[in-house]
Structures are given as C-alpha cells and as structure tokens.
N, C-alpha and C. Protein backbone atom coordinates (compact mmCIF):
# COMPACT_ATOMS: atom_id res chain seq x y z
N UNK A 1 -6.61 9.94 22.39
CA UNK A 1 -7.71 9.20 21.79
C UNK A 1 -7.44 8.90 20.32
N UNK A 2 -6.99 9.98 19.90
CA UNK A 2 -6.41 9.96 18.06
C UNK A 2 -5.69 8.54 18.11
N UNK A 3 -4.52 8.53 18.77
CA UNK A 3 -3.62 7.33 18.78
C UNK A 3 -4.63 6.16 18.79
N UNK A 4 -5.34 5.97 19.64
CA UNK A 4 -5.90 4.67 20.12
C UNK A 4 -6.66 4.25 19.28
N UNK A 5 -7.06 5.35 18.49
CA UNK A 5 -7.39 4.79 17.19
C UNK A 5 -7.30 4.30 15.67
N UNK A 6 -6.34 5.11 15.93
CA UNK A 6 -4.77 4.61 15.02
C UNK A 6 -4.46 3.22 15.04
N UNK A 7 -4.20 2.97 16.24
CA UNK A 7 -3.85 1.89 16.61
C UNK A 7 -4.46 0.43 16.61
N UNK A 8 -6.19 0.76 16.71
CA UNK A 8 -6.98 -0.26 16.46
C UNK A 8 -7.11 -0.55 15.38
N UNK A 9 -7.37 0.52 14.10
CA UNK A 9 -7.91 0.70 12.61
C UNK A 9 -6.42 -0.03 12.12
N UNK A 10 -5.05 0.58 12.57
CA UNK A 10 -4.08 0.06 11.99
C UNK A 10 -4.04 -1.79 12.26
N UNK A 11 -4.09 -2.19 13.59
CA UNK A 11 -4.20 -3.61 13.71
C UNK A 11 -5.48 -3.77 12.86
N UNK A 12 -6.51 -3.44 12.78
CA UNK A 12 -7.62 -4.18 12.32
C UNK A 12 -7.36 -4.42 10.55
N UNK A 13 -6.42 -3.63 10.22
CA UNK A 13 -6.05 -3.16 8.46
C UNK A 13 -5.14 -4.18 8.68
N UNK A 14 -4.23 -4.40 9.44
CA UNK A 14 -3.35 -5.52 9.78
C UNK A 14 -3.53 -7.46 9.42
N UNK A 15 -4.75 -7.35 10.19
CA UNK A 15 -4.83 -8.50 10.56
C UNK A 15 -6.22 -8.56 9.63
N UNK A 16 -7.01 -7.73 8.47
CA UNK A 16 -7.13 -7.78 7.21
C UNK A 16 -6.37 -8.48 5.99
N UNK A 17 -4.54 -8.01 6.05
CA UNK A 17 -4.41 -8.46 5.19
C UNK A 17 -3.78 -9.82 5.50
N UNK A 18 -3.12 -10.28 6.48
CA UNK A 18 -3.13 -11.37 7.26
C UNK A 18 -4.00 -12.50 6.71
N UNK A 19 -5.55 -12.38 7.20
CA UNK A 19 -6.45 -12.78 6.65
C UNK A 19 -6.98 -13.13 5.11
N UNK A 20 -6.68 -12.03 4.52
CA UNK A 20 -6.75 -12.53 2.95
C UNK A 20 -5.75 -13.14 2.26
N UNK A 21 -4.45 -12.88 2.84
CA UNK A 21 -3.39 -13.50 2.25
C UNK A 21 -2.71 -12.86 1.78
N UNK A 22 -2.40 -11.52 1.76
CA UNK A 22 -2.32 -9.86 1.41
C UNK A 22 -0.85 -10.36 1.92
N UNK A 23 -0.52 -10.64 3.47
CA UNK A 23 0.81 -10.48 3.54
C UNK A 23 1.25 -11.97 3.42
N UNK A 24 1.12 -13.01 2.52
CA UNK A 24 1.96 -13.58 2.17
C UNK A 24 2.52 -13.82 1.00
N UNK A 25 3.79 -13.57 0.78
CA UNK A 25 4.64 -13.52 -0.47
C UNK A 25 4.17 -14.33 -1.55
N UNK A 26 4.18 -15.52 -1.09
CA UNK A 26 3.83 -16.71 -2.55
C UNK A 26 2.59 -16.62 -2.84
N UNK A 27 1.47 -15.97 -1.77
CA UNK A 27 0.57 -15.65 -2.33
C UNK A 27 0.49 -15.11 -3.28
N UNK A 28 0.96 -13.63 -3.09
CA UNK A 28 0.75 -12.64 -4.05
C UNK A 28 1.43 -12.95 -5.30
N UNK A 29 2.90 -13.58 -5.48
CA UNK A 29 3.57 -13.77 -6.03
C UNK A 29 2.34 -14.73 -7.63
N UNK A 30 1.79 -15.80 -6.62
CA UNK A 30 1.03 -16.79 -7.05
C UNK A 30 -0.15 -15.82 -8.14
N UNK A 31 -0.69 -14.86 -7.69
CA UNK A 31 -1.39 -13.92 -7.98
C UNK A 31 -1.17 -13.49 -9.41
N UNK A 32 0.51 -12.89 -9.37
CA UNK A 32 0.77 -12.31 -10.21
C UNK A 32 1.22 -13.03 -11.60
N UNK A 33 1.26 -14.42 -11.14
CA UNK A 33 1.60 -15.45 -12.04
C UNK A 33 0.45 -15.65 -13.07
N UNK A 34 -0.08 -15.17 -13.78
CA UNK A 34 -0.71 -14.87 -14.89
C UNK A 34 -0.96 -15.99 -15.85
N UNK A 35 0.56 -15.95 -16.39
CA UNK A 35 0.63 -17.18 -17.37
C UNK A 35 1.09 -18.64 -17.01
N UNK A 36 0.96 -18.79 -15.50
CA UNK A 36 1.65 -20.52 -14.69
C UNK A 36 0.27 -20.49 -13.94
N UNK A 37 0.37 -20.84 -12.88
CA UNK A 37 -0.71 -21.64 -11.76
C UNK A 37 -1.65 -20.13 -11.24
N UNK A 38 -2.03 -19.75 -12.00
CA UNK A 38 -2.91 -18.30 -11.29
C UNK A 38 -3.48 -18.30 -10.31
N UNK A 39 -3.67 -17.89 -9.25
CA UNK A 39 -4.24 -17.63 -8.43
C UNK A 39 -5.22 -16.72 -8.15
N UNK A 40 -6.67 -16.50 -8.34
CA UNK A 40 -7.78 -15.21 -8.80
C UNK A 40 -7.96 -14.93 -7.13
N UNK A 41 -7.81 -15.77 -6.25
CA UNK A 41 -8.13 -15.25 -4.97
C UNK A 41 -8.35 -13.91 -4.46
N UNK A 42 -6.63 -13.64 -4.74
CA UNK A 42 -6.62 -12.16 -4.29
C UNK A 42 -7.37 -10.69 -5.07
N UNK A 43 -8.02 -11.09 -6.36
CA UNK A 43 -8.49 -10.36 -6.92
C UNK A 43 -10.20 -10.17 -6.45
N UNK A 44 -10.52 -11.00 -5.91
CA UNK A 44 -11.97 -10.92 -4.90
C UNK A 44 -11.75 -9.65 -3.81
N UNK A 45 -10.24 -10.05 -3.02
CA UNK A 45 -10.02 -9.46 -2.19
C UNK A 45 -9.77 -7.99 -2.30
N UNK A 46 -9.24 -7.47 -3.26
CA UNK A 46 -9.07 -5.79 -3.87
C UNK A 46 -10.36 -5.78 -3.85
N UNK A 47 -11.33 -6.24 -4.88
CA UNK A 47 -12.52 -5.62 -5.51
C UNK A 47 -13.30 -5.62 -4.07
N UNK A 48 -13.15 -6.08 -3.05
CA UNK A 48 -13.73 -6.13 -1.72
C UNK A 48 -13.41 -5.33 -0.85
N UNK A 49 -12.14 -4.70 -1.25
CA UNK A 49 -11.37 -3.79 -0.40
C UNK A 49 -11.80 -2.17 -1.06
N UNK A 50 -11.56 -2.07 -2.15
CA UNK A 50 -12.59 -1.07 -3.46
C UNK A 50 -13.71 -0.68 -3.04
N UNK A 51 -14.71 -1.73 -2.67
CA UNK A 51 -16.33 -1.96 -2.42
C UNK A 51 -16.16 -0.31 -0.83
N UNK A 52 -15.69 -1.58 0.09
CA UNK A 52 -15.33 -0.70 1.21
C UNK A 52 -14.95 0.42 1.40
N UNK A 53 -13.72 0.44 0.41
CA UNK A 53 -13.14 2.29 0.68
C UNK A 53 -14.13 3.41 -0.27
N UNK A 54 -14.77 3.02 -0.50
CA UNK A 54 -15.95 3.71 -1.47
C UNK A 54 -16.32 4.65 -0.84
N UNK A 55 -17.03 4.36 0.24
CA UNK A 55 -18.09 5.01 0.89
C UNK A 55 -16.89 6.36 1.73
N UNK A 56 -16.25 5.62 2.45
CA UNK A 56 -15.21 7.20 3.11
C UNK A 56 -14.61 7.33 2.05
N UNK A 57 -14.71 7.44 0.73
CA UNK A 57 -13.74 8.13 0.31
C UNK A 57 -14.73 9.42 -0.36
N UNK A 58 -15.86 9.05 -0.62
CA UNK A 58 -16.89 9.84 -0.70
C UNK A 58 -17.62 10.71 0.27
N UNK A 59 -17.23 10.56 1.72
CA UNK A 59 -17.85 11.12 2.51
C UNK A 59 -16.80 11.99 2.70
N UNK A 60 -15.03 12.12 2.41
CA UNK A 60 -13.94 12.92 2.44
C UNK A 60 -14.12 13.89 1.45
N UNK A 61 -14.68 13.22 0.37
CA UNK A 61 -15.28 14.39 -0.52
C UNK A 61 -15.86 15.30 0.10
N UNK A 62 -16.80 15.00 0.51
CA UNK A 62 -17.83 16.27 0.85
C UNK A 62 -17.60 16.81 2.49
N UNK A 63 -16.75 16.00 3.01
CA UNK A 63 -16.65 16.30 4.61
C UNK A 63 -15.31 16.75 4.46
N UNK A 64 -14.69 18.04 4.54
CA UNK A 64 -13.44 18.60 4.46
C UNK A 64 -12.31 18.41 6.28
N UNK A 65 -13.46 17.33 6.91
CA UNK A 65 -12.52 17.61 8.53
C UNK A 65 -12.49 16.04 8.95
N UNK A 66 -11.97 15.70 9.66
CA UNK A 66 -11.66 14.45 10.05
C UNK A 66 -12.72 14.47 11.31
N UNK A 67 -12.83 13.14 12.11
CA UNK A 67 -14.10 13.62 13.38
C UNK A 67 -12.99 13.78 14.49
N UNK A 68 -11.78 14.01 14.27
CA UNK A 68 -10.92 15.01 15.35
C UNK A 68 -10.25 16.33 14.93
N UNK A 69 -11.14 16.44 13.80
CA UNK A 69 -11.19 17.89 13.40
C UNK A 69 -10.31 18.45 12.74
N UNK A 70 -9.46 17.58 12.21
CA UNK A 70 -8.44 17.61 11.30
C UNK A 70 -8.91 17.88 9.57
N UNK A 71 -8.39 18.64 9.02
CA UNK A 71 -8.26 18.99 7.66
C UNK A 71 -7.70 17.76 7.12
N UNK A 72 -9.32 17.35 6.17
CA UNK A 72 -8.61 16.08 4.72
C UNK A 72 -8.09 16.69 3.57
N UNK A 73 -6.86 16.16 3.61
CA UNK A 73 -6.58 16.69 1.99
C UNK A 73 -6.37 15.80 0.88
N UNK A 74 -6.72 15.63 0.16
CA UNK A 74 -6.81 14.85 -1.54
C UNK A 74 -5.83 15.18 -2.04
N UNK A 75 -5.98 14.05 -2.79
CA UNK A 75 -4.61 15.08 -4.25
C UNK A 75 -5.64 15.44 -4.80
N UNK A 76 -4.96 16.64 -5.39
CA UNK A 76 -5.86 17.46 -6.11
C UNK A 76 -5.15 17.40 -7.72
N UNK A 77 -4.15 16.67 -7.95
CA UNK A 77 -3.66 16.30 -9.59
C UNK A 77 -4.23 14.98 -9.87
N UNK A 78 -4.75 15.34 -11.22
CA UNK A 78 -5.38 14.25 -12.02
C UNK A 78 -4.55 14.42 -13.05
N UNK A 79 -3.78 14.58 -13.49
CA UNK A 79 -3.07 14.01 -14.89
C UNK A 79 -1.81 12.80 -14.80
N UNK A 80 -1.97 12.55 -15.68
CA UNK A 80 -1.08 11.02 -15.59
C UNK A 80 0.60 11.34 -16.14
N UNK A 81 0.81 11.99 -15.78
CA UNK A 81 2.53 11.90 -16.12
C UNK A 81 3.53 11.25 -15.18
N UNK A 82 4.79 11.73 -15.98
CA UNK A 82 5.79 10.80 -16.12
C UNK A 82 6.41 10.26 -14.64
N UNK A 83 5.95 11.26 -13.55
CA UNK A 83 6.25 10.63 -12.31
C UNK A 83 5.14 9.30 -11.95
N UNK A 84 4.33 9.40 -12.61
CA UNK A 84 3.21 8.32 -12.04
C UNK A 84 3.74 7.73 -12.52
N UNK A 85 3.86 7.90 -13.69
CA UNK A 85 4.38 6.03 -14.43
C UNK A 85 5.65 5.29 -14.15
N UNK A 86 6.79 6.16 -14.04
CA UNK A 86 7.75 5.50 -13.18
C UNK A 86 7.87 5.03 -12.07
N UNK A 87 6.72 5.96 -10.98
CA UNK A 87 6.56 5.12 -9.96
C UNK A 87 5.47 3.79 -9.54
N UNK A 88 4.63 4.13 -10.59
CA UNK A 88 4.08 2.91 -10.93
C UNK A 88 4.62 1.92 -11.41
N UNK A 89 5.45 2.15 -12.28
CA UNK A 89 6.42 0.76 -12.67
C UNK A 89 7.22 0.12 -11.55
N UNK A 90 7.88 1.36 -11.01
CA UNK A 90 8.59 0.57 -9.91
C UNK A 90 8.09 -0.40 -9.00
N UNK A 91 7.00 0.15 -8.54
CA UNK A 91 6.43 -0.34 -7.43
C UNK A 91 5.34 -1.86 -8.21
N UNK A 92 5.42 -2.02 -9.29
CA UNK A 92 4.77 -2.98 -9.45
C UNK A 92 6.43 -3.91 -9.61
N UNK A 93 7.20 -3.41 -10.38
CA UNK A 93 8.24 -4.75 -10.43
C UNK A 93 8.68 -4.92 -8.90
N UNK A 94 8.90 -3.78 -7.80
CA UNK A 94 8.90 -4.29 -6.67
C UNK A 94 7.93 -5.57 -5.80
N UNK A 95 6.45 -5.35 -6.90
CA UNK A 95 5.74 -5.94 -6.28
C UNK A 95 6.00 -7.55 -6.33
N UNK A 96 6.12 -7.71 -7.98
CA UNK A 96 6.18 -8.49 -8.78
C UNK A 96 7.58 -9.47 -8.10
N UNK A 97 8.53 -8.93 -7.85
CA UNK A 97 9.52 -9.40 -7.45
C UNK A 97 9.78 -10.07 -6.10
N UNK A 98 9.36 -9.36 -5.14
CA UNK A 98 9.64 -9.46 -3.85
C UNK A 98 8.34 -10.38 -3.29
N UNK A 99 6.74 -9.88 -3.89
CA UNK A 99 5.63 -10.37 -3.19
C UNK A 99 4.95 -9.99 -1.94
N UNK A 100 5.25 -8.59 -2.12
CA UNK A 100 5.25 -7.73 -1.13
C UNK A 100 5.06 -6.18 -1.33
N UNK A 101 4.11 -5.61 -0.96
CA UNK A 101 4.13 -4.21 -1.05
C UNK A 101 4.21 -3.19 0.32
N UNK A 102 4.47 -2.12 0.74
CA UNK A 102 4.74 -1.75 1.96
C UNK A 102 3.98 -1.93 3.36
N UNK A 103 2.58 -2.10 3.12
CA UNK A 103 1.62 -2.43 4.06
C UNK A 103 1.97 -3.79 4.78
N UNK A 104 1.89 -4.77 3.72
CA UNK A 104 2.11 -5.94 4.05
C UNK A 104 3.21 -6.43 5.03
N UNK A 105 4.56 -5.07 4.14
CA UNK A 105 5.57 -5.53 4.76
C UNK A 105 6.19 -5.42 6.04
N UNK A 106 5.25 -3.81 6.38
CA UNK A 106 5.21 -3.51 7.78
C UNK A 106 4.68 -4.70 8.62
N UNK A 107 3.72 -5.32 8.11
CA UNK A 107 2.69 -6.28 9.13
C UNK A 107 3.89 -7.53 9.15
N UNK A 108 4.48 -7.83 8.25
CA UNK A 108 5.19 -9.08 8.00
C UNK A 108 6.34 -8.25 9.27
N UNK A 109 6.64 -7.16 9.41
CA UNK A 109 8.02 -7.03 10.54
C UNK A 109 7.08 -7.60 11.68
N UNK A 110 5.81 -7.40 12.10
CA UNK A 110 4.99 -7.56 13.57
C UNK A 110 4.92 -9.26 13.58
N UNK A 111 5.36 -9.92 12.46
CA UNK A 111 4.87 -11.45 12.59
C UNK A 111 6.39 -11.73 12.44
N UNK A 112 7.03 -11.10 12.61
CA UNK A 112 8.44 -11.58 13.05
C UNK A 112 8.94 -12.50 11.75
N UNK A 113 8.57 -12.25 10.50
CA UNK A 113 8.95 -12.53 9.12
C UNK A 113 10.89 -11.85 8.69
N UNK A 114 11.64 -12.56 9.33
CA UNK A 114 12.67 -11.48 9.23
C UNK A 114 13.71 -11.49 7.81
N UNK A 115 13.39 -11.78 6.75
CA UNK A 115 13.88 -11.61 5.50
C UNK A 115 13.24 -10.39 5.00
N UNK A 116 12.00 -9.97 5.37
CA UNK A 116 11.51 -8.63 4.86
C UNK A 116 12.07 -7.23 5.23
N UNK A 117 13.47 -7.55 5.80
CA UNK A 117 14.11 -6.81 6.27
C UNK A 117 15.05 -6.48 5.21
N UNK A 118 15.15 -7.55 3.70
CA UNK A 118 15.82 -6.91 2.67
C UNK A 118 14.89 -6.14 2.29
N UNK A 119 13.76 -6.42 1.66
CA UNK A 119 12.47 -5.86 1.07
C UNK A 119 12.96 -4.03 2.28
N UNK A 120 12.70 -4.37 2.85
CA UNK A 120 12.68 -2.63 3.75
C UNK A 120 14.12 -1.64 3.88
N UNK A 121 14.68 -1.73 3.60
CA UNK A 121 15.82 -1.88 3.07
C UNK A 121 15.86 -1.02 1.82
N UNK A 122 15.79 -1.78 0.74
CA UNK A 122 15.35 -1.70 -0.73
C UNK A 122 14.66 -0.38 -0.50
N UNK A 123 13.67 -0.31 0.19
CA UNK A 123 12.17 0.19 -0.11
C UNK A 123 12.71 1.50 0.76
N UNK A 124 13.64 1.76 1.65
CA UNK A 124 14.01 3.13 2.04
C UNK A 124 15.25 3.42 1.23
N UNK A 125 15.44 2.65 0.78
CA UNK A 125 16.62 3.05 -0.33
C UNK A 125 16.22 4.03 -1.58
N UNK A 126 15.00 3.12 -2.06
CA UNK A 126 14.03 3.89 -3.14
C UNK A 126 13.49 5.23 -2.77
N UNK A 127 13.16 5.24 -1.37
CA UNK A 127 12.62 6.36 -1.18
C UNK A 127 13.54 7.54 -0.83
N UNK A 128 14.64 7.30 -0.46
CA UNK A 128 15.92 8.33 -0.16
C UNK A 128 16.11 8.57 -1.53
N UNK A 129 16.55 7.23 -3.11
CA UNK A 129 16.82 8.49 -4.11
C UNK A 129 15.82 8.70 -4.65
N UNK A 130 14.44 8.98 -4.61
CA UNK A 130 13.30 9.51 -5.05
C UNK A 130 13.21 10.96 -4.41
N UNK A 131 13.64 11.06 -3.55
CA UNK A 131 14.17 12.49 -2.32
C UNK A 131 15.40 13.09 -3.30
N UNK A 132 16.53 12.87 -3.37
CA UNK A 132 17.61 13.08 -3.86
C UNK A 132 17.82 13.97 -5.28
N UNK A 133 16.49 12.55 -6.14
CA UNK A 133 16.52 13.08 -7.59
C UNK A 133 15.30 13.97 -8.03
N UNK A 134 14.54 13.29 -7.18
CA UNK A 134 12.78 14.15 -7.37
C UNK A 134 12.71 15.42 -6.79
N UNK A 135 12.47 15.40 -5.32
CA UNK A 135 12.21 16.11 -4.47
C UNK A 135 12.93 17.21 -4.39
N UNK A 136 14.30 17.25 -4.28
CA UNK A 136 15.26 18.06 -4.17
C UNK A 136 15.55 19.17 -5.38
N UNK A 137 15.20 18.11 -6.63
CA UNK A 137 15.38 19.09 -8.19
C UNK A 137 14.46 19.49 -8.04
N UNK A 138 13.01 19.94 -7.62
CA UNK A 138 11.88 20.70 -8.07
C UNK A 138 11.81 21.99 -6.81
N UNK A 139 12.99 21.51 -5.98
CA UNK A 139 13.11 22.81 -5.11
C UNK A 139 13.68 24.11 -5.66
C-alpha cells in the first residue's frame, strides 16, 4: 500500500511540475535570466508550492509518525555553515546552467527528454565526490 502511494504522490509531484513548467529547461533558464527577458512565472509557482507544503510540514512537527507508522525525522541543524553554502552554490550554478534541478530531471528521464542524461551524469558524479571528500573525512 506504502508503494502505491508513492507512486501516485510521486506521479502527481510529477506531472505538477510538468504543468508549471518546472521541468522545462528554457523555462527555468528564462526564470533565472534576471537581467534579459525575465520570466516571473515560475516565481508564482514556488510561492504556491511554499503555500502548500506549509501545512504538512507543520503537522510533521507535531506528528512524530507517518500514517504507516513510520518515524519523521527533520533536520535538526539550524546553523548555516560552510557545507550549506557550498552546496548551495553548487546546486544553484547547476541550476543556473543546465535549467534543471534533480526532480525535474528525473521527470524529464519519464518524458523521454534524452540529453538529461548529461545533466544525470554530472549530478551522480557530484554526488560520488561529495561521498569521497565529505562523507568519508568526517568518518
């Protein structure tokens, strides 16, 4: 039953960003273009997406179990150091660059988009030496 719901919430998150324009490149790209032809579209669409995750993210607060009885866990670090910001940088010049962030790009493999196959690529590359240099030194 877990799966099947996985599976719906994941298509329905899917065919969300589909819909807003989330998974298309020049969209976002268009987005990020600031100082040329801006595009504010997609900024309706976060603050709409924000609106929404509000409410469960507040009810995870106070509800410590999933309704299949699973343990939620939070991060429980609030300080802003130097791993956030590098990986925040990255992942925005990834964003910035490519027009694409990992959600999207998963959905872009299901629409048979097959250049996002450099983008994924890249993006397990990053995550193997983030393993290598991160993960491994704090062991």
């Amino acid at each position: 039953m877990k799966n099947i719901f996985a599976f719906f919430f994941g298509g329905l998150f899917a065919l969300g960003l589909m819909i807003s324009g989330m998974s298309n490149p020049e969209k976002v790209l268009g987005f990020l273009d600031i100082f040329g032809q801006w595009d504010i579209s997609l900024m309706f669409v976060m603050i709409g997406a924000i609106a929404v995750a509000i409410i469960p993210f507040q009810k995870a607060i106070r509800h410590p179990k999933t309704l299949f009885g699973e343990k939620i866990t939070l991060p429980t670090n609030t300080q802003i150091d130097k791993k956030l910001v590098i990986g925040a940088l990255l992942f925005g010049m990834g964003w910035g660059i490519a027009g694409v962030c990992p959600a999207p790009a998963i959905t872009l493999i299901g629409l048979g988009y097959s250049e996002i196959w450099y983008f994924i690529m890249a993006m397990l590359f990053g995550m193997f030496i983030h393993y290598v240099w991160v993960e491994r030194s704090e062991k």
